[in-house]
C-alpha atoms as a PDB file:
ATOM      1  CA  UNK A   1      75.502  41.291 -10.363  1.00  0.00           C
ATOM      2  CA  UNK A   2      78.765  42.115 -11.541  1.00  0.00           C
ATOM      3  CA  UNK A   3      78.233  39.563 -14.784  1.00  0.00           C
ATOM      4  CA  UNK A   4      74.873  41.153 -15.320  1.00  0.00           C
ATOM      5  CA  UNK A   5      76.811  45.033 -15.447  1.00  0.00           C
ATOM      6  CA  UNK A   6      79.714  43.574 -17.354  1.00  0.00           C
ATOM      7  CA  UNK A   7      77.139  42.112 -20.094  1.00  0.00           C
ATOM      8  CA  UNK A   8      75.019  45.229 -20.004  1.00  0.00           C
ATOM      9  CA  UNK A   9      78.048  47.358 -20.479  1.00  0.00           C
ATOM     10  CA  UNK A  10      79.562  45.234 -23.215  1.00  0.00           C
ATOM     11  CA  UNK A  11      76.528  45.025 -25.390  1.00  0.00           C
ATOM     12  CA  UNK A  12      75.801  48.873 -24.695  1.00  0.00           C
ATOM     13  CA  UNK A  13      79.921  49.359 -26.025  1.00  0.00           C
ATOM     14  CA  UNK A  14      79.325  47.160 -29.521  1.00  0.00           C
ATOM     15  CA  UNK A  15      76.432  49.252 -30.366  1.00  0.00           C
ATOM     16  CA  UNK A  16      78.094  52.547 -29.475  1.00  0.00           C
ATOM     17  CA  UNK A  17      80.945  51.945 -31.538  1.00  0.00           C
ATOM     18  CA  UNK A  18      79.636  49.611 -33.891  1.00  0.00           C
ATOM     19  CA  UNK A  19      76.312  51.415 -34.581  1.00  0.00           C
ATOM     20  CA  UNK A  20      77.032  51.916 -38.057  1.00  0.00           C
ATOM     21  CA  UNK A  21      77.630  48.197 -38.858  1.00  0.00           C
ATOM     22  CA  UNK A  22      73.797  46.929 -38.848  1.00  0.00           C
ATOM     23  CA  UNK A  23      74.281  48.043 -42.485  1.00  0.00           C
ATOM     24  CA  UNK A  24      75.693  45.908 -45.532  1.00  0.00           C
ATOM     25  CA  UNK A  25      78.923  47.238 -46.439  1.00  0.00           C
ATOM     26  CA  UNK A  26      82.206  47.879 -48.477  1.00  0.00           C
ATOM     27  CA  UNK A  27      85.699  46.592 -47.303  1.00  0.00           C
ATOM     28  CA  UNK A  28      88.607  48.953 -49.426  1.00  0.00           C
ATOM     29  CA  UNK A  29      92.446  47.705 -48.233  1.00  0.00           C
ATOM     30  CA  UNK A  30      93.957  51.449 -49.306  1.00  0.00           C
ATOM     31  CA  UNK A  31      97.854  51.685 -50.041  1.00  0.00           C
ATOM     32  CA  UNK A  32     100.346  52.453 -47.004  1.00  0.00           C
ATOM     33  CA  UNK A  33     100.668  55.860 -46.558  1.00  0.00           C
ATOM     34  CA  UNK A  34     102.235  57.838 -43.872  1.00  0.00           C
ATOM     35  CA  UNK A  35      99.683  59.340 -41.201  1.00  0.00           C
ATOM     36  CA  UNK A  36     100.636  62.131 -38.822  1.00  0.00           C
ATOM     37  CA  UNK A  37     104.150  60.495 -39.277  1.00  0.00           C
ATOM     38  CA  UNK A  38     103.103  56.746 -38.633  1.00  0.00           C
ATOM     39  CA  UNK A  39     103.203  54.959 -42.255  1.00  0.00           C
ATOM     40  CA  UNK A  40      99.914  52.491 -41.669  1.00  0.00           C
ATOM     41  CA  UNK A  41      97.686  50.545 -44.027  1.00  0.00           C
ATOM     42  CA  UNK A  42      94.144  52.475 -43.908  1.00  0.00           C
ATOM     43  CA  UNK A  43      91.315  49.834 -44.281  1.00  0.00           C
ATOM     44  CA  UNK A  44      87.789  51.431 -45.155  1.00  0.00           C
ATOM     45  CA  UNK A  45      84.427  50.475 -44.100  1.00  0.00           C
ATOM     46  CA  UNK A  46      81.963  52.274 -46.481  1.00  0.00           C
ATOM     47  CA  UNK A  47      78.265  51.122 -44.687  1.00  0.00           C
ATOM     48  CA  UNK A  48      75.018  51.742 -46.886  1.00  0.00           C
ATOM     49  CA  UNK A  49      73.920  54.164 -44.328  1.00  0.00           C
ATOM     50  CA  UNK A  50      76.352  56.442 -45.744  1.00  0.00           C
ATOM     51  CA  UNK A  51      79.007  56.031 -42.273  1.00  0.00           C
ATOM     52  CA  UNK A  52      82.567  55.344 -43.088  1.00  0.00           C
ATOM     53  CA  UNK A  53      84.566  53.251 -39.766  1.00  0.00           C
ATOM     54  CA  UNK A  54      88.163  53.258 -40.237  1.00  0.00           C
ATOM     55  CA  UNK A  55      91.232  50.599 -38.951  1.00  0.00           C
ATOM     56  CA  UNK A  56      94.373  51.445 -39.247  1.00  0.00           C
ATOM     57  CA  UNK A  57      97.790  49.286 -39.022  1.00  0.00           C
ATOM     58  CA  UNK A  58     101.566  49.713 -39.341  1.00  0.00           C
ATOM     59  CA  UNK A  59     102.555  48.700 -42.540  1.00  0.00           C
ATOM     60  CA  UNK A  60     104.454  45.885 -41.200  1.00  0.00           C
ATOM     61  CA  UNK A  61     101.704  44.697 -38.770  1.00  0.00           C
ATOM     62  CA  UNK A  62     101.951  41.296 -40.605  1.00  0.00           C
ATOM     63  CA  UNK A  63     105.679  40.758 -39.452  1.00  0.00           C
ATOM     64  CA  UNK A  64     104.950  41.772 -36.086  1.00  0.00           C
ATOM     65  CA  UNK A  65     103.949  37.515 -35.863  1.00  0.00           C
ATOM     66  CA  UNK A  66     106.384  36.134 -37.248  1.00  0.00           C
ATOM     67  CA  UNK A  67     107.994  34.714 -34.196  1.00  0.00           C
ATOM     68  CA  UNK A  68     104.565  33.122 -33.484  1.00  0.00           C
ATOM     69  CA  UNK A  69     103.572  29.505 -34.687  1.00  0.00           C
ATOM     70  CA  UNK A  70      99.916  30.097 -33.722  1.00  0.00           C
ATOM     71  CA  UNK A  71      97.978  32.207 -36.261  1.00  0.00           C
ATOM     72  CA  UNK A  72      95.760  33.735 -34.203  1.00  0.00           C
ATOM     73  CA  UNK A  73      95.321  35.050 -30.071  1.00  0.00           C
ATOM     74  CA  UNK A  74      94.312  32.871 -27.638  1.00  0.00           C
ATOM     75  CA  UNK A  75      91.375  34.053 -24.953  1.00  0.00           C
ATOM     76  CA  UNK A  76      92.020  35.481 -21.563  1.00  0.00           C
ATOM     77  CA  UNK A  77      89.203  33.863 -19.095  1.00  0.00           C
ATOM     78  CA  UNK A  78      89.518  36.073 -16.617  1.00  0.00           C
ATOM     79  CA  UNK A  79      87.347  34.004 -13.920  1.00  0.00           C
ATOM     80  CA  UNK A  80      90.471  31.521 -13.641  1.00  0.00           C
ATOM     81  CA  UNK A  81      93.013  34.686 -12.883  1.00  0.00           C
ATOM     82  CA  UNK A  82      93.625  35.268  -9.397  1.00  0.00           C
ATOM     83  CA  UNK A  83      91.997  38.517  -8.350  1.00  0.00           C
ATOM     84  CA  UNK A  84      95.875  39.858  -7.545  1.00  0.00           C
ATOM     85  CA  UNK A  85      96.188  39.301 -11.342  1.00  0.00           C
ATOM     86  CA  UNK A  86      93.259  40.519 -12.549  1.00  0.00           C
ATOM     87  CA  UNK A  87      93.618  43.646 -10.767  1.00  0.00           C
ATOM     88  CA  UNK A  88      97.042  44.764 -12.258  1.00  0.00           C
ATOM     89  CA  UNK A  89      96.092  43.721 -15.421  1.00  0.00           C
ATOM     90  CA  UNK A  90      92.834  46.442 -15.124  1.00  0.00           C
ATOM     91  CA  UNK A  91      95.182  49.262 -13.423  1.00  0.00           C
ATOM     92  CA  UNK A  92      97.825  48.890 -16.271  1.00  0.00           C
ATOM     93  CA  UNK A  93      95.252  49.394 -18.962  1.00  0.00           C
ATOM     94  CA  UNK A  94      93.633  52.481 -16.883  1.00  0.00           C
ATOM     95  CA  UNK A  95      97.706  53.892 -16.386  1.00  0.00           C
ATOM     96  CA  UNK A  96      97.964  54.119 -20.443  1.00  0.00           C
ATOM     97  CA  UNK A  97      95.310  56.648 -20.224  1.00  0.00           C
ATOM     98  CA  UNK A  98      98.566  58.880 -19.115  1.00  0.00           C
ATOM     99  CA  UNK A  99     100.149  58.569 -22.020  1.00  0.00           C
ATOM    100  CA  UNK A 100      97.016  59.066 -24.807  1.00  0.00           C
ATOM    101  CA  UNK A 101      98.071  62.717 -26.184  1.00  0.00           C
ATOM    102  CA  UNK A 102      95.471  65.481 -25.349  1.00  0.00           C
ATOM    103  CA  UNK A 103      94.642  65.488 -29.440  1.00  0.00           C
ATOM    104  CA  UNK A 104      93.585  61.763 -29.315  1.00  0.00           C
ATOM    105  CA  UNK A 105      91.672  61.913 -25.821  1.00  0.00           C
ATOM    106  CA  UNK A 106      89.841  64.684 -27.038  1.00  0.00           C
ATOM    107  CA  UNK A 107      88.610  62.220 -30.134  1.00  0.00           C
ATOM    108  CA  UNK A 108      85.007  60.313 -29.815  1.00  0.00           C
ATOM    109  CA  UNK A 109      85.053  56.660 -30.469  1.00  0.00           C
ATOM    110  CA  UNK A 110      88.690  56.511 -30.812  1.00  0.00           C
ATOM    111  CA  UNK A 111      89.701  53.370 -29.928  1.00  0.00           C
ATOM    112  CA  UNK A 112      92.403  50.622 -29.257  1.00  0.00           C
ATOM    113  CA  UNK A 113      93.326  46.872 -29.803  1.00  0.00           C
ATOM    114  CA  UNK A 114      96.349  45.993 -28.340  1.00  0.00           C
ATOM    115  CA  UNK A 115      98.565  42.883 -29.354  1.00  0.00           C
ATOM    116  CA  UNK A 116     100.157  41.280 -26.229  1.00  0.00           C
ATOM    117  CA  UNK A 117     102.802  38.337 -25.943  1.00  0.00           C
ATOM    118  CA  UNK A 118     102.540  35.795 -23.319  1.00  0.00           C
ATOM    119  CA  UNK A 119     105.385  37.958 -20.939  1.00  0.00           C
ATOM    120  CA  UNK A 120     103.018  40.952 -21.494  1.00  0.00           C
ATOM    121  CA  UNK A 121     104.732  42.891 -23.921  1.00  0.00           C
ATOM    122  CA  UNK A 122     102.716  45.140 -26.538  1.00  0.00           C
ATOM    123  CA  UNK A 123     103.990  44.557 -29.991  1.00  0.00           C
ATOM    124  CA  UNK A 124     101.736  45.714 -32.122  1.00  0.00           C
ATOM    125  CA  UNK A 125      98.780  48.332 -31.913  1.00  0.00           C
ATOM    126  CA  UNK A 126      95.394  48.495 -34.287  1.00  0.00           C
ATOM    127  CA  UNK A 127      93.590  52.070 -34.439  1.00  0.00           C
ATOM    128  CA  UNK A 128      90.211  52.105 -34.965  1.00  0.00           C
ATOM    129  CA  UNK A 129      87.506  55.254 -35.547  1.00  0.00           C
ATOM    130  CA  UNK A 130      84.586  56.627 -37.449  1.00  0.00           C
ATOM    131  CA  UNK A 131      85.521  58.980 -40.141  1.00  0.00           C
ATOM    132  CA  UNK A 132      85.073  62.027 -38.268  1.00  0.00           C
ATOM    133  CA  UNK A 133      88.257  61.230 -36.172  1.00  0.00           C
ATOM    134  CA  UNK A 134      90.230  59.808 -38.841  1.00  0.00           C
ATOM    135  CA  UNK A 135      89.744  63.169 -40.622  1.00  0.00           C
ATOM    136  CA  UNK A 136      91.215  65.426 -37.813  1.00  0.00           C
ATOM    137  CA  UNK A 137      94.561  62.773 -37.853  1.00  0.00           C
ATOM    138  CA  UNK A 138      96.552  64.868 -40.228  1.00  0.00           C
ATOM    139  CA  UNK A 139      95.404  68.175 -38.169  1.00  0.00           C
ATOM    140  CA  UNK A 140      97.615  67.289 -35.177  1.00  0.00           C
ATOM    141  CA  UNK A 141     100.453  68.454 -34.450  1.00  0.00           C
ATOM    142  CA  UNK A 142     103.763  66.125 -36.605  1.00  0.00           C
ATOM    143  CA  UNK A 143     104.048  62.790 -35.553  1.00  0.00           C
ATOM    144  CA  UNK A 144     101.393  62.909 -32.464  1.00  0.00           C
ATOM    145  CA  UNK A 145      99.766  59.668 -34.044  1.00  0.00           C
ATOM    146  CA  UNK A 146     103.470  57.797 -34.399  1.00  0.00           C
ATOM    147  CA  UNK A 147     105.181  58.935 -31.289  1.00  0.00           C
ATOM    148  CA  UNK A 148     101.733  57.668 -29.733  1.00  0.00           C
ATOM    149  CA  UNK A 149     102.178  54.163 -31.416  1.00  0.00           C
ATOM    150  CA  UNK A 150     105.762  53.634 -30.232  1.00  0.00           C
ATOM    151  CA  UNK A 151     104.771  54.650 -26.983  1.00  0.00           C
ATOM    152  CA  UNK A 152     102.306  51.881 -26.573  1.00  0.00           C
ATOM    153  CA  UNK A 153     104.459  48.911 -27.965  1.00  0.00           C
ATOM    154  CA  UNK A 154     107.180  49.675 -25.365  1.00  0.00           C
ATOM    155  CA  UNK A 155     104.477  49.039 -22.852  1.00  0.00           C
ATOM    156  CA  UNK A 156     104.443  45.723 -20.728  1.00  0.00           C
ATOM    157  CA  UNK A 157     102.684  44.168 -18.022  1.00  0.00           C
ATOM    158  CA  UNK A 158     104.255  41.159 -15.896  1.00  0.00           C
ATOM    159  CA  UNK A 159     100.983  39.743 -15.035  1.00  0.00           C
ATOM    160  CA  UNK A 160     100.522  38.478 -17.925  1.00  0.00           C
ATOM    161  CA  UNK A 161     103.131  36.124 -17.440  1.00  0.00           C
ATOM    162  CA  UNK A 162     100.678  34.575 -14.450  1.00  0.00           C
ATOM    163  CA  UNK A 163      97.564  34.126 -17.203  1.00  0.00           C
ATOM    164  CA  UNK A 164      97.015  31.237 -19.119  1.00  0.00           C
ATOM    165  CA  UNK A 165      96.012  31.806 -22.563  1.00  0.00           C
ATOM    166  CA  UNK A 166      93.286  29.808 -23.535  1.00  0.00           C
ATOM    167  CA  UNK A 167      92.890  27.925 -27.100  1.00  0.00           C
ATOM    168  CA  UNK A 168      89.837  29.078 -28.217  1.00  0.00           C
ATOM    169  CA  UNK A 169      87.603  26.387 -29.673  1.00  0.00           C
ATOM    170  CA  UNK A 170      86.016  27.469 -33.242  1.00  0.00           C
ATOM    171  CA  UNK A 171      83.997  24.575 -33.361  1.00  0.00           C
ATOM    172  CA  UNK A 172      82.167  25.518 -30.364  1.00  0.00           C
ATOM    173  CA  UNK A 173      79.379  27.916 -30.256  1.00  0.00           C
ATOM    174  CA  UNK A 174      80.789  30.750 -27.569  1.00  0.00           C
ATOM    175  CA  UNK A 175      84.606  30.134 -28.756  1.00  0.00           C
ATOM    176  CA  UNK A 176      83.347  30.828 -32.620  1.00  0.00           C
ATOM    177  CA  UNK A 177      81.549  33.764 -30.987  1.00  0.00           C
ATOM    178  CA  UNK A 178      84.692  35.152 -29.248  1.00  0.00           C
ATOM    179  CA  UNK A 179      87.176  34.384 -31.800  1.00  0.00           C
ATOM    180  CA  UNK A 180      84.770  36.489 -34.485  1.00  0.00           C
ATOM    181  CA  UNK A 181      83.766  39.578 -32.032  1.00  0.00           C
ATOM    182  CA  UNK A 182      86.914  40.393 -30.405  1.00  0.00           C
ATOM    183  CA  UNK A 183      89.673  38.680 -32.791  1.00  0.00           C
ATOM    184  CA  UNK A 184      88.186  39.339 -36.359  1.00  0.00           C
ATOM    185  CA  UNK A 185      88.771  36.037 -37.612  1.00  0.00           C
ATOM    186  CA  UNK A 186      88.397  32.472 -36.593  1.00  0.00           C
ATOM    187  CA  UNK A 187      91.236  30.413 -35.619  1.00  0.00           C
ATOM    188  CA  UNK A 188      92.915  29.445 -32.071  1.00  0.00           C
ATOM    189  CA  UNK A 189      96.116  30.019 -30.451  1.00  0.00           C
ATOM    190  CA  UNK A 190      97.888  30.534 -26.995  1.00  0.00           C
ATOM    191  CA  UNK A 191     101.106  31.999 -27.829  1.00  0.00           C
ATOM    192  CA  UNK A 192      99.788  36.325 -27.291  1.00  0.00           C
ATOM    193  CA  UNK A 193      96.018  38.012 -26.920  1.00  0.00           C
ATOM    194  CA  UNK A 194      94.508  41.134 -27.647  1.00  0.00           C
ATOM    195  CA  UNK A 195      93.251  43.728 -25.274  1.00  0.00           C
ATOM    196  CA  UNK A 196      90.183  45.923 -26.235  1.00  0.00           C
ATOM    197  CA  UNK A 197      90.517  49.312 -24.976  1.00  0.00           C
ATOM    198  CA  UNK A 198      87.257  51.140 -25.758  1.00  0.00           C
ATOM    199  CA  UNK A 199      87.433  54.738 -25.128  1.00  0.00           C
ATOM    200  CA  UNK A 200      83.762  55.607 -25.596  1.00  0.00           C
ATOM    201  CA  UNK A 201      83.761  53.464 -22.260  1.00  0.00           C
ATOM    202  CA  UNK A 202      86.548  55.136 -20.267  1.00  0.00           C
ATOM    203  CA  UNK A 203      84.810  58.689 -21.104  1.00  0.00           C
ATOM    204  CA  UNK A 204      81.700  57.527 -19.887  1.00  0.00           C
ATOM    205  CA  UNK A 205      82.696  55.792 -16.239  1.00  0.00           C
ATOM    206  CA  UNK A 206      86.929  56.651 -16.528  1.00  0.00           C
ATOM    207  CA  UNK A 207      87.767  53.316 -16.665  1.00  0.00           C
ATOM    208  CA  UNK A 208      88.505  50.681 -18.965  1.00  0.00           C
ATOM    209  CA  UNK A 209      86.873  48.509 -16.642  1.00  0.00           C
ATOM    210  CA  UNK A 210      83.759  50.166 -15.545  1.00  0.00           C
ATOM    211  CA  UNK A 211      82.733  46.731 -13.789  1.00  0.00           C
ATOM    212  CA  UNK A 212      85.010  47.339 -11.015  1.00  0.00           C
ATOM    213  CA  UNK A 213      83.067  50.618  -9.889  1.00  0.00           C
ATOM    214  CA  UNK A 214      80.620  50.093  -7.362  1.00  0.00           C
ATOM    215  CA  UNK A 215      77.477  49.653  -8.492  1.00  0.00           C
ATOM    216  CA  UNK A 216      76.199  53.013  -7.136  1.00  0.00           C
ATOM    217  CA  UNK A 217      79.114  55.094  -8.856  1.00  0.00           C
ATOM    218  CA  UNK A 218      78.647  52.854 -12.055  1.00  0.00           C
ATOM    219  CA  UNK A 219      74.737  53.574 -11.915  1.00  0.00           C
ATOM    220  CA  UNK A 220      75.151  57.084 -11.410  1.00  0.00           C
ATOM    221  CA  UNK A 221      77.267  57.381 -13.971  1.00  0.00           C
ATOM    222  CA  UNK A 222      75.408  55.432 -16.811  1.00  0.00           C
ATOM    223  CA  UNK A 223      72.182  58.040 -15.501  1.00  0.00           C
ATOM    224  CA  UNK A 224      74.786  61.192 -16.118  1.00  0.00           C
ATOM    225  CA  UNK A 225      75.596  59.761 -19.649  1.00  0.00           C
ATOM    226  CA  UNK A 226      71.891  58.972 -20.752  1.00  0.00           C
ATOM    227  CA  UNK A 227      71.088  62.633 -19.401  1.00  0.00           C
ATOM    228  CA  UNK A 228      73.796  64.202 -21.538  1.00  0.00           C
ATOM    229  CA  UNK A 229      72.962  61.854 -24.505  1.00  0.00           C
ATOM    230  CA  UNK A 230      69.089  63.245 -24.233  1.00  0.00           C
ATOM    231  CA  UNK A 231      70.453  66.879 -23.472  1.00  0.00           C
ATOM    232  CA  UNK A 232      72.633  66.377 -26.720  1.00  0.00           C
ATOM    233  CA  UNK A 233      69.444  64.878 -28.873  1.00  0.00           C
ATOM    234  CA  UNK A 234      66.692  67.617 -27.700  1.00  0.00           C
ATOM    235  CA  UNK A 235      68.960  70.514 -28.664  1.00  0.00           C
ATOM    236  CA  UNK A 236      69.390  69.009 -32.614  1.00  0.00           C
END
């Protein structure tokens, strides 16, 4: 049952945030520029439907790898962790709720991919949003978006050091999947991973990992959302 809730939920998260990306669209790489004090690389989704998505990286995202041979993250099958490991790994991501600023929580569809050596170490961060957040960046109060950054890449958690990265295959069907989905780009590797943190999910069940509720709390949450998302719809 859990599977069935963790599919569910997954496919219900891509077309939340992705929604905009049944469309055809334009890829623009802007220039660095410096963002509520963090200097990033904007790259700009322009869809035919008229939305704009948004990913942002620090300028020098690309030396962030250099100390890695592999050229892209390996997979984290989670059914070979222990359930010791799994758990710490779901109650670190929950704890960096703490330190999302008030501006950013406050933001729909704001939303993280985190860069992660094998010892657990953050050392890198990717910002993603529609344009409506991106927008309200500048608005914050100075340096909310950098002092934000450079608290996530001192985070760490040791149980990564217990996971075993796995080489992802892109010559099989569900590794090419993976590898596409949640790293961008095909390849393998098993030297650091990435970590999806989705907020549209944690404001909807406050979790990152809403397959750990019980299935009553998860159900009556999904029913509160889908009653606030109709509430939301009839008064337009």
């Amino acid at each position: 049952m859990k599977k069935i809730i963790l599919t569910l939920y997954v496919c219900l998260s891509c077309i939340m945030i992705a929604n905009a990306r049944w469309y055809s669209s334009v890829v623009d790489t802007l220039p660095k520029r410096v963002i509520n004090g963090l200097e990033v690389i904007p790259v700009r989704e322009t869809y035919d439907s008229g939305n704009i998505f948004w990913t942002l990286r620090v300028s020098d995202f690309k030396e962030c790898f250099q100390r890695f041979e592999s050229k892209y993250p390996g997979g984290i099958n989670y059914n070979l962790n222990s359930d010791e490991v799994n758990k710490a790994i779901y109650d670190w991501e929950d704890q960096l709720w703490e330190i999302f600023p008030p501006e950013i929580k406050a933001l729909e569809r704001f939303n993280l991919k985190l860069f992660v050596d094998k010892n657990g170490q953050v050392f890198t961060v990717e910002f993603s949003m529609p344009d409506e957040a991106f927008q309200k960046l500048d608005g914050f109060p100075k340096n909310t978006l950098k002092n934000f950054y450079h608290k996530l890449i001192k985070e760490k958690c040791e149980a990564f050091k217990e996971v075993d990265l796995q080489v992802l295959d892109p010559d099989s069907e569900g590794g090419r999947r993976i590898l596409l989905e949640v790293c961008g780009s095909f390849g393998s590797g098993n030297e650091y991973t990435t970590i999806f943190l989705n907020k549209t999910g944690y404001d909807m069940f406050g979790t990152f990992s809403p397959w750990r509720l019980p299935k009553d709390e998860f159900n009556r949450l999904l029913k509160k959302n889908e009653a606030e998302m109709n509430s939301q719809q009839t008064d337009k």
